[in-house]
N, C-alpha and C. Protein backbone atom coordinates (compact mmCIF):
# COMPACT_ATOMS: atom_id res chain seq x y z
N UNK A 1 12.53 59.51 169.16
CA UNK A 1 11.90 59.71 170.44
C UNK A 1 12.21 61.13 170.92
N UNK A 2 11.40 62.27 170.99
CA UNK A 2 11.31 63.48 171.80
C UNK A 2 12.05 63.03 173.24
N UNK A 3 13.11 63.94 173.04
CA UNK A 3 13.52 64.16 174.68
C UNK A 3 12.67 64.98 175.44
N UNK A 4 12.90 64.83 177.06
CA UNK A 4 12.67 65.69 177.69
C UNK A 4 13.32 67.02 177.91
N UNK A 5 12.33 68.00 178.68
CA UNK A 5 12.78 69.51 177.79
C UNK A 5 13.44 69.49 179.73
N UNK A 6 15.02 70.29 179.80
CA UNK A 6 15.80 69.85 181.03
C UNK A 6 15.10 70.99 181.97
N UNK A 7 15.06 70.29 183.24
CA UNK A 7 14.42 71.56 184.11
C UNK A 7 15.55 73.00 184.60
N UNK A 8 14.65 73.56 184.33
CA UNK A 8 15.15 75.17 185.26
C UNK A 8 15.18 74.99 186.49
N UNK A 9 17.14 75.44 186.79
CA UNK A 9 17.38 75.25 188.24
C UNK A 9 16.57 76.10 189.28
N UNK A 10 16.27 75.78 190.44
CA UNK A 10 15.80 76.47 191.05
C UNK A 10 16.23 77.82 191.44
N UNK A 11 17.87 78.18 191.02
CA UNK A 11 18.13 79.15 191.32
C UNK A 11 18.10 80.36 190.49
N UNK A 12 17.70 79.92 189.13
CA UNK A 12 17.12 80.96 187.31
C UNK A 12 15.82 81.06 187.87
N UNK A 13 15.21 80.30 188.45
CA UNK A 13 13.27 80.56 188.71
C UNK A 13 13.28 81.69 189.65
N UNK A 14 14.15 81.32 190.56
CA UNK A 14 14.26 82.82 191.67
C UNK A 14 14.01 83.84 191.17
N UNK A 15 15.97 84.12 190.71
CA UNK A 15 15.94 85.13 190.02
C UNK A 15 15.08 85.33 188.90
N UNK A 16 14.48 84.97 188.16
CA UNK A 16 13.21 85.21 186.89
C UNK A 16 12.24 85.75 187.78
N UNK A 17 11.74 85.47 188.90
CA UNK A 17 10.41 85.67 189.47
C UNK A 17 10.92 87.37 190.07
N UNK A 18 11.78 86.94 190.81
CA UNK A 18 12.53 88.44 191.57
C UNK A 18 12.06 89.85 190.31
N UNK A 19 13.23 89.48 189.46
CA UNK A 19 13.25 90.51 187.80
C UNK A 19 11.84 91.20 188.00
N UNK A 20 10.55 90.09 188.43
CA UNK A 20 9.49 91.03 187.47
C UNK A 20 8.56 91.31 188.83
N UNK A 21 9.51 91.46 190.30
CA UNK A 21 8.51 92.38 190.61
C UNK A 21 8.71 93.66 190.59
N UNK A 22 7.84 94.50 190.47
CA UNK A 22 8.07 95.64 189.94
C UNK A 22 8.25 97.17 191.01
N UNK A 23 8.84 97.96 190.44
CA UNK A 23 9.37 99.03 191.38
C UNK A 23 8.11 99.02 192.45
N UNK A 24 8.51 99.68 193.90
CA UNK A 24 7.43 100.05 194.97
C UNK A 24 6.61 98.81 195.64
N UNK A 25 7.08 97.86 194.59
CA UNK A 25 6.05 96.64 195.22
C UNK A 25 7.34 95.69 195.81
N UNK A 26 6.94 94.76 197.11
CA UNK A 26 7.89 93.66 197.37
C UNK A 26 7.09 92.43 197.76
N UNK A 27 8.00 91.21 197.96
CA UNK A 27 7.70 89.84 198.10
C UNK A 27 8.25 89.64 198.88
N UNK A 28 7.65 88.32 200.28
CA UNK A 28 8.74 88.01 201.11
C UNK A 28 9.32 86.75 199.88
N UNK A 29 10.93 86.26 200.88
CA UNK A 29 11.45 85.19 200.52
C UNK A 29 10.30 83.92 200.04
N UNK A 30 9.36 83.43 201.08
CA UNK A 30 8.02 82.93 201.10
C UNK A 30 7.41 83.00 199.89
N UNK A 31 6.90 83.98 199.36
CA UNK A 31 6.46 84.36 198.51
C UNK A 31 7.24 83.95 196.72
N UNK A 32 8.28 84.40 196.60
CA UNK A 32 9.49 84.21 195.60
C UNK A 32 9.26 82.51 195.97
N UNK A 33 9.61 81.52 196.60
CA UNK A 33 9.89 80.40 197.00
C UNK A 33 8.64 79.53 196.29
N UNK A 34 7.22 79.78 196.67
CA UNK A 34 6.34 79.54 195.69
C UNK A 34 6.20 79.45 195.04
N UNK A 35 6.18 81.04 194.41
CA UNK A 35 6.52 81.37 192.73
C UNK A 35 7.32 80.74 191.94
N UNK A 36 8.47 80.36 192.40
CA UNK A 36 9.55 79.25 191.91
C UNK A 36 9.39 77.95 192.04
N UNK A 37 8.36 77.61 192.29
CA UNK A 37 7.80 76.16 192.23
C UNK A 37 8.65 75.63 193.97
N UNK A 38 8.83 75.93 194.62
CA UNK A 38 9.29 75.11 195.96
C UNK A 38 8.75 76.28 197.11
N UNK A 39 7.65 75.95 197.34
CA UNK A 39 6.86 76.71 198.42
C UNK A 39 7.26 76.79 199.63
N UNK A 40 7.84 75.58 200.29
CA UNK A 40 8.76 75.37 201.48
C UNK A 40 10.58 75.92 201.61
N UNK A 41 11.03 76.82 200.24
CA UNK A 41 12.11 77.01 199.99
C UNK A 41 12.40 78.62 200.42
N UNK A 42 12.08 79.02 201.25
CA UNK A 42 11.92 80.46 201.45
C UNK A 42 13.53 80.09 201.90
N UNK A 43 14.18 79.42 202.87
CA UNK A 43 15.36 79.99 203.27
C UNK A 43 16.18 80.09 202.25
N UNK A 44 16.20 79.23 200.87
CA UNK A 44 16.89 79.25 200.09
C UNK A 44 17.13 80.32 199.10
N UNK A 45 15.44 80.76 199.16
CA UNK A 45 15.61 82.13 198.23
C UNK A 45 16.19 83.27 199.09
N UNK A 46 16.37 83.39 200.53
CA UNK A 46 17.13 84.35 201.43
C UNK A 46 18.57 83.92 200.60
N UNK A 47 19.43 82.69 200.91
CA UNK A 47 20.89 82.65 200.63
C UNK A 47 21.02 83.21 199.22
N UNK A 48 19.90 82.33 198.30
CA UNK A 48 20.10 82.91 196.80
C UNK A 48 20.30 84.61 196.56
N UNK A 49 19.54 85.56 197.40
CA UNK A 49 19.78 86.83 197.09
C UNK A 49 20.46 87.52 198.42
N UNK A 50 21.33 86.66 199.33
CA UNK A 50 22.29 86.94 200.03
C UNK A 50 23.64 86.68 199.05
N UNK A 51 23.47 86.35 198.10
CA UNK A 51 24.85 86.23 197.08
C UNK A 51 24.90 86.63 196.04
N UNK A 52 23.67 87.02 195.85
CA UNK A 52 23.24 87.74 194.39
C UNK A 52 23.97 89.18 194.33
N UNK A 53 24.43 89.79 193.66
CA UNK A 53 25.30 90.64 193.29
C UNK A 53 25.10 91.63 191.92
N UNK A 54 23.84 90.86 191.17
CA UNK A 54 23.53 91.19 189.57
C UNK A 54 22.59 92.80 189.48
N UNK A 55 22.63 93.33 189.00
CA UNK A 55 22.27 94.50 189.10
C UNK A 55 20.86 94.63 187.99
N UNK A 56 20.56 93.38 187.43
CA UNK A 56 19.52 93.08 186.72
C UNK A 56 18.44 92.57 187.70
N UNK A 57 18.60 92.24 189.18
CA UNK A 57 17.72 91.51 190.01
C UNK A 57 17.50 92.24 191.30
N UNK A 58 16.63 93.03 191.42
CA UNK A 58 16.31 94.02 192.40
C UNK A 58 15.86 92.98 193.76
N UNK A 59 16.73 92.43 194.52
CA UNK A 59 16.78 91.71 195.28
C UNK A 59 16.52 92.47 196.60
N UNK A 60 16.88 93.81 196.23
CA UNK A 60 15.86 94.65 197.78
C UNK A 60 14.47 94.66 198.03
N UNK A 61 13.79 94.19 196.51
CA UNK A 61 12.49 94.29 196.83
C UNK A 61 11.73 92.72 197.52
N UNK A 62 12.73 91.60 197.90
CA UNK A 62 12.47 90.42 198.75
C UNK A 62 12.35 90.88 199.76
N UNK A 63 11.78 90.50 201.19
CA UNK A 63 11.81 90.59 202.34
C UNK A 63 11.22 89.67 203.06
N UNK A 64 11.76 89.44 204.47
CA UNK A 64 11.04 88.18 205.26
C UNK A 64 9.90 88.51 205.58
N UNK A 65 9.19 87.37 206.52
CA UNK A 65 7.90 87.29 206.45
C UNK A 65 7.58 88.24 207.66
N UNK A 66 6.14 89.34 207.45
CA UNK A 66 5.66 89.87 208.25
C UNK A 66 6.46 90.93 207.64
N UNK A 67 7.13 91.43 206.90
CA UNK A 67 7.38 92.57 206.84
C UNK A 67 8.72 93.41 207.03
N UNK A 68 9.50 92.01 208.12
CA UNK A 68 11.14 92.55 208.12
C UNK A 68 11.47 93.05 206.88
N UNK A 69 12.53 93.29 206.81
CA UNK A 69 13.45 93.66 206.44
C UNK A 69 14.40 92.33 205.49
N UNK A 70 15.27 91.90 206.83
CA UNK A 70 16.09 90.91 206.40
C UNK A 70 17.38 91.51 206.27
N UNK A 71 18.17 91.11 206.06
CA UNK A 71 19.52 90.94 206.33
C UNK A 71 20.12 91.86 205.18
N UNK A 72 19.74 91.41 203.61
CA UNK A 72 20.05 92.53 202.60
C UNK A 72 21.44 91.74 202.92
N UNK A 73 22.40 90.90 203.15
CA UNK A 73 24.02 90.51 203.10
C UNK A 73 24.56 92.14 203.92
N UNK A 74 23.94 92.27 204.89
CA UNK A 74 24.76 93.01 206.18
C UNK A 74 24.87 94.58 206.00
N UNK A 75 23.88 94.80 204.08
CA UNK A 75 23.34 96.24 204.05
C UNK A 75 22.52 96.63 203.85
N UNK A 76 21.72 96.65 205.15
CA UNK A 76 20.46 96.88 205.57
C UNK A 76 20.04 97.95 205.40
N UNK A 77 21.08 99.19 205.41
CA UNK A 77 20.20 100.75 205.24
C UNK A 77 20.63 101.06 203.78
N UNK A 78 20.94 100.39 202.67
CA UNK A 78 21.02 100.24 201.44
C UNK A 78 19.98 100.13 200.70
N UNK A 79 19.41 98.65 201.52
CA UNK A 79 18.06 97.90 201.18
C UNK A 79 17.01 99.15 201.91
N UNK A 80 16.90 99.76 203.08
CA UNK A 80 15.85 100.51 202.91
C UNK A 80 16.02 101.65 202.13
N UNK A 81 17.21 102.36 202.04
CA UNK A 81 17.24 103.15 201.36
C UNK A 81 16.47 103.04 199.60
N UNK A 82 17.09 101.77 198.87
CA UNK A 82 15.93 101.41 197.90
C UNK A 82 15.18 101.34 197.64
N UNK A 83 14.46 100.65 198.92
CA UNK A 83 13.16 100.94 199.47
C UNK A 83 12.17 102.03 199.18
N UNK A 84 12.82 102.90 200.14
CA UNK A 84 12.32 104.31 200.36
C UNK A 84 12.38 104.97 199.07
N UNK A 85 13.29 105.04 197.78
CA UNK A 85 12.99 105.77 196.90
C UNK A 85 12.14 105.59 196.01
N UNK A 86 11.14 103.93 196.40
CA UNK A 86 10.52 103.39 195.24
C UNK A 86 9.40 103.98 196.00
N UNK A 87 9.41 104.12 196.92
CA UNK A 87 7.80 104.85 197.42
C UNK A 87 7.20 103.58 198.79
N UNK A 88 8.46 102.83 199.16
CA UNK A 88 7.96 101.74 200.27
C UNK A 88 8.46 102.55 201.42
N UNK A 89 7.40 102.92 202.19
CA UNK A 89 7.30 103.24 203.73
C UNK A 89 8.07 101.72 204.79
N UNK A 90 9.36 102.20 205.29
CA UNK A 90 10.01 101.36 205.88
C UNK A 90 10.11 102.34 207.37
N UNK A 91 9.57 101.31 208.42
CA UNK A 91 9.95 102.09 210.18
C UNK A 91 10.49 100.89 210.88
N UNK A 92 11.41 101.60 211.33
CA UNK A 92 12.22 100.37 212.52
C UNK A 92 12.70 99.67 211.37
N UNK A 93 12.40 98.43 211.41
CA UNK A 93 12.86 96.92 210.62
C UNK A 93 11.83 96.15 209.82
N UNK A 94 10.53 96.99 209.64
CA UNK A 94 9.85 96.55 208.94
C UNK A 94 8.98 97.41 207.92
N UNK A 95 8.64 96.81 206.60
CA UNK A 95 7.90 97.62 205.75
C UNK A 95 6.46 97.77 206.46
N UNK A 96 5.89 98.92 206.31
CA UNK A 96 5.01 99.60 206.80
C UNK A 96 3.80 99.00 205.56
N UNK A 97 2.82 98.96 205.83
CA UNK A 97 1.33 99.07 204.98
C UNK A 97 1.41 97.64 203.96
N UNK A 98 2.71 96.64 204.86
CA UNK A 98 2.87 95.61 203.70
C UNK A 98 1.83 94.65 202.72
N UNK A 99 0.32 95.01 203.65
CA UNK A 99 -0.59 94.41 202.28
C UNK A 99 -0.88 95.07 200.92
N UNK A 100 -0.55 96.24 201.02
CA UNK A 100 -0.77 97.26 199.82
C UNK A 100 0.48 97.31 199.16
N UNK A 101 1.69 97.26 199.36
CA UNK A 101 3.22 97.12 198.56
C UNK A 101 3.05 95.61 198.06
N UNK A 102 2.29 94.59 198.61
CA UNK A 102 2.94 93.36 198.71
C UNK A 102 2.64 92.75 197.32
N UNK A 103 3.54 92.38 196.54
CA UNK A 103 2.66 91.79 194.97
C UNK A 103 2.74 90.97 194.78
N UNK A 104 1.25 90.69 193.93
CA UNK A 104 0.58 89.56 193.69
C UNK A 104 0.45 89.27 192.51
N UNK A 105 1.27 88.81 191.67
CA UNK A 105 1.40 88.36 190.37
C UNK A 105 0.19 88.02 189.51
């Protein structure tokens, strides 16, 4: 009898989805949460890359909905600074022109 093939935690789908968005472009939490099969899981993908630490998962390029910012784990001018060198226009607390950065897989 074929077993079943074991599911991918929700927290490898994150990060997998995160990995491939690509420089200059971002996703809100919302967005990532979908992509990872749990559409209603946006707060979770916030904690998931409030602890994320991996330098393989460009977790600056998440952001909340409408365009904040977000929290970035309390380094916020880090996260725009990242931002800003990929070519994302950030004013005040929110990304600027976010339908044109925003990617769509």
């Amino acid at each position: 009898m074929a077993r079943k093939p074991t599911p991918v935690p929700f927290m490898a789908r994150v990060l997998s989805v995160v990995r491939r968005i690509p420089p200059g472009r971002v996703a809100t939490y919302g967005d990532v949460a979908a992509l990872a099969g749990r559409p209603r899981a946006a707060r979770a993908v916030g904690n998931i890359m409030r602890g994320c630490r991996r330098p393989d998962v460009p977790c600056h390029r998440v952001i909340a909905a409408g365009g904040r910012l977000g929290g970035y784990g309390g380094r916020e001018m880090l996260k725009r600074s990242l931002l800003a060198a990929e070519g994302v226009i950030v004013s005040g607390q929110r990304v600027r022109e976010l339908e044109r950065v925003r990617w769509d897989p």
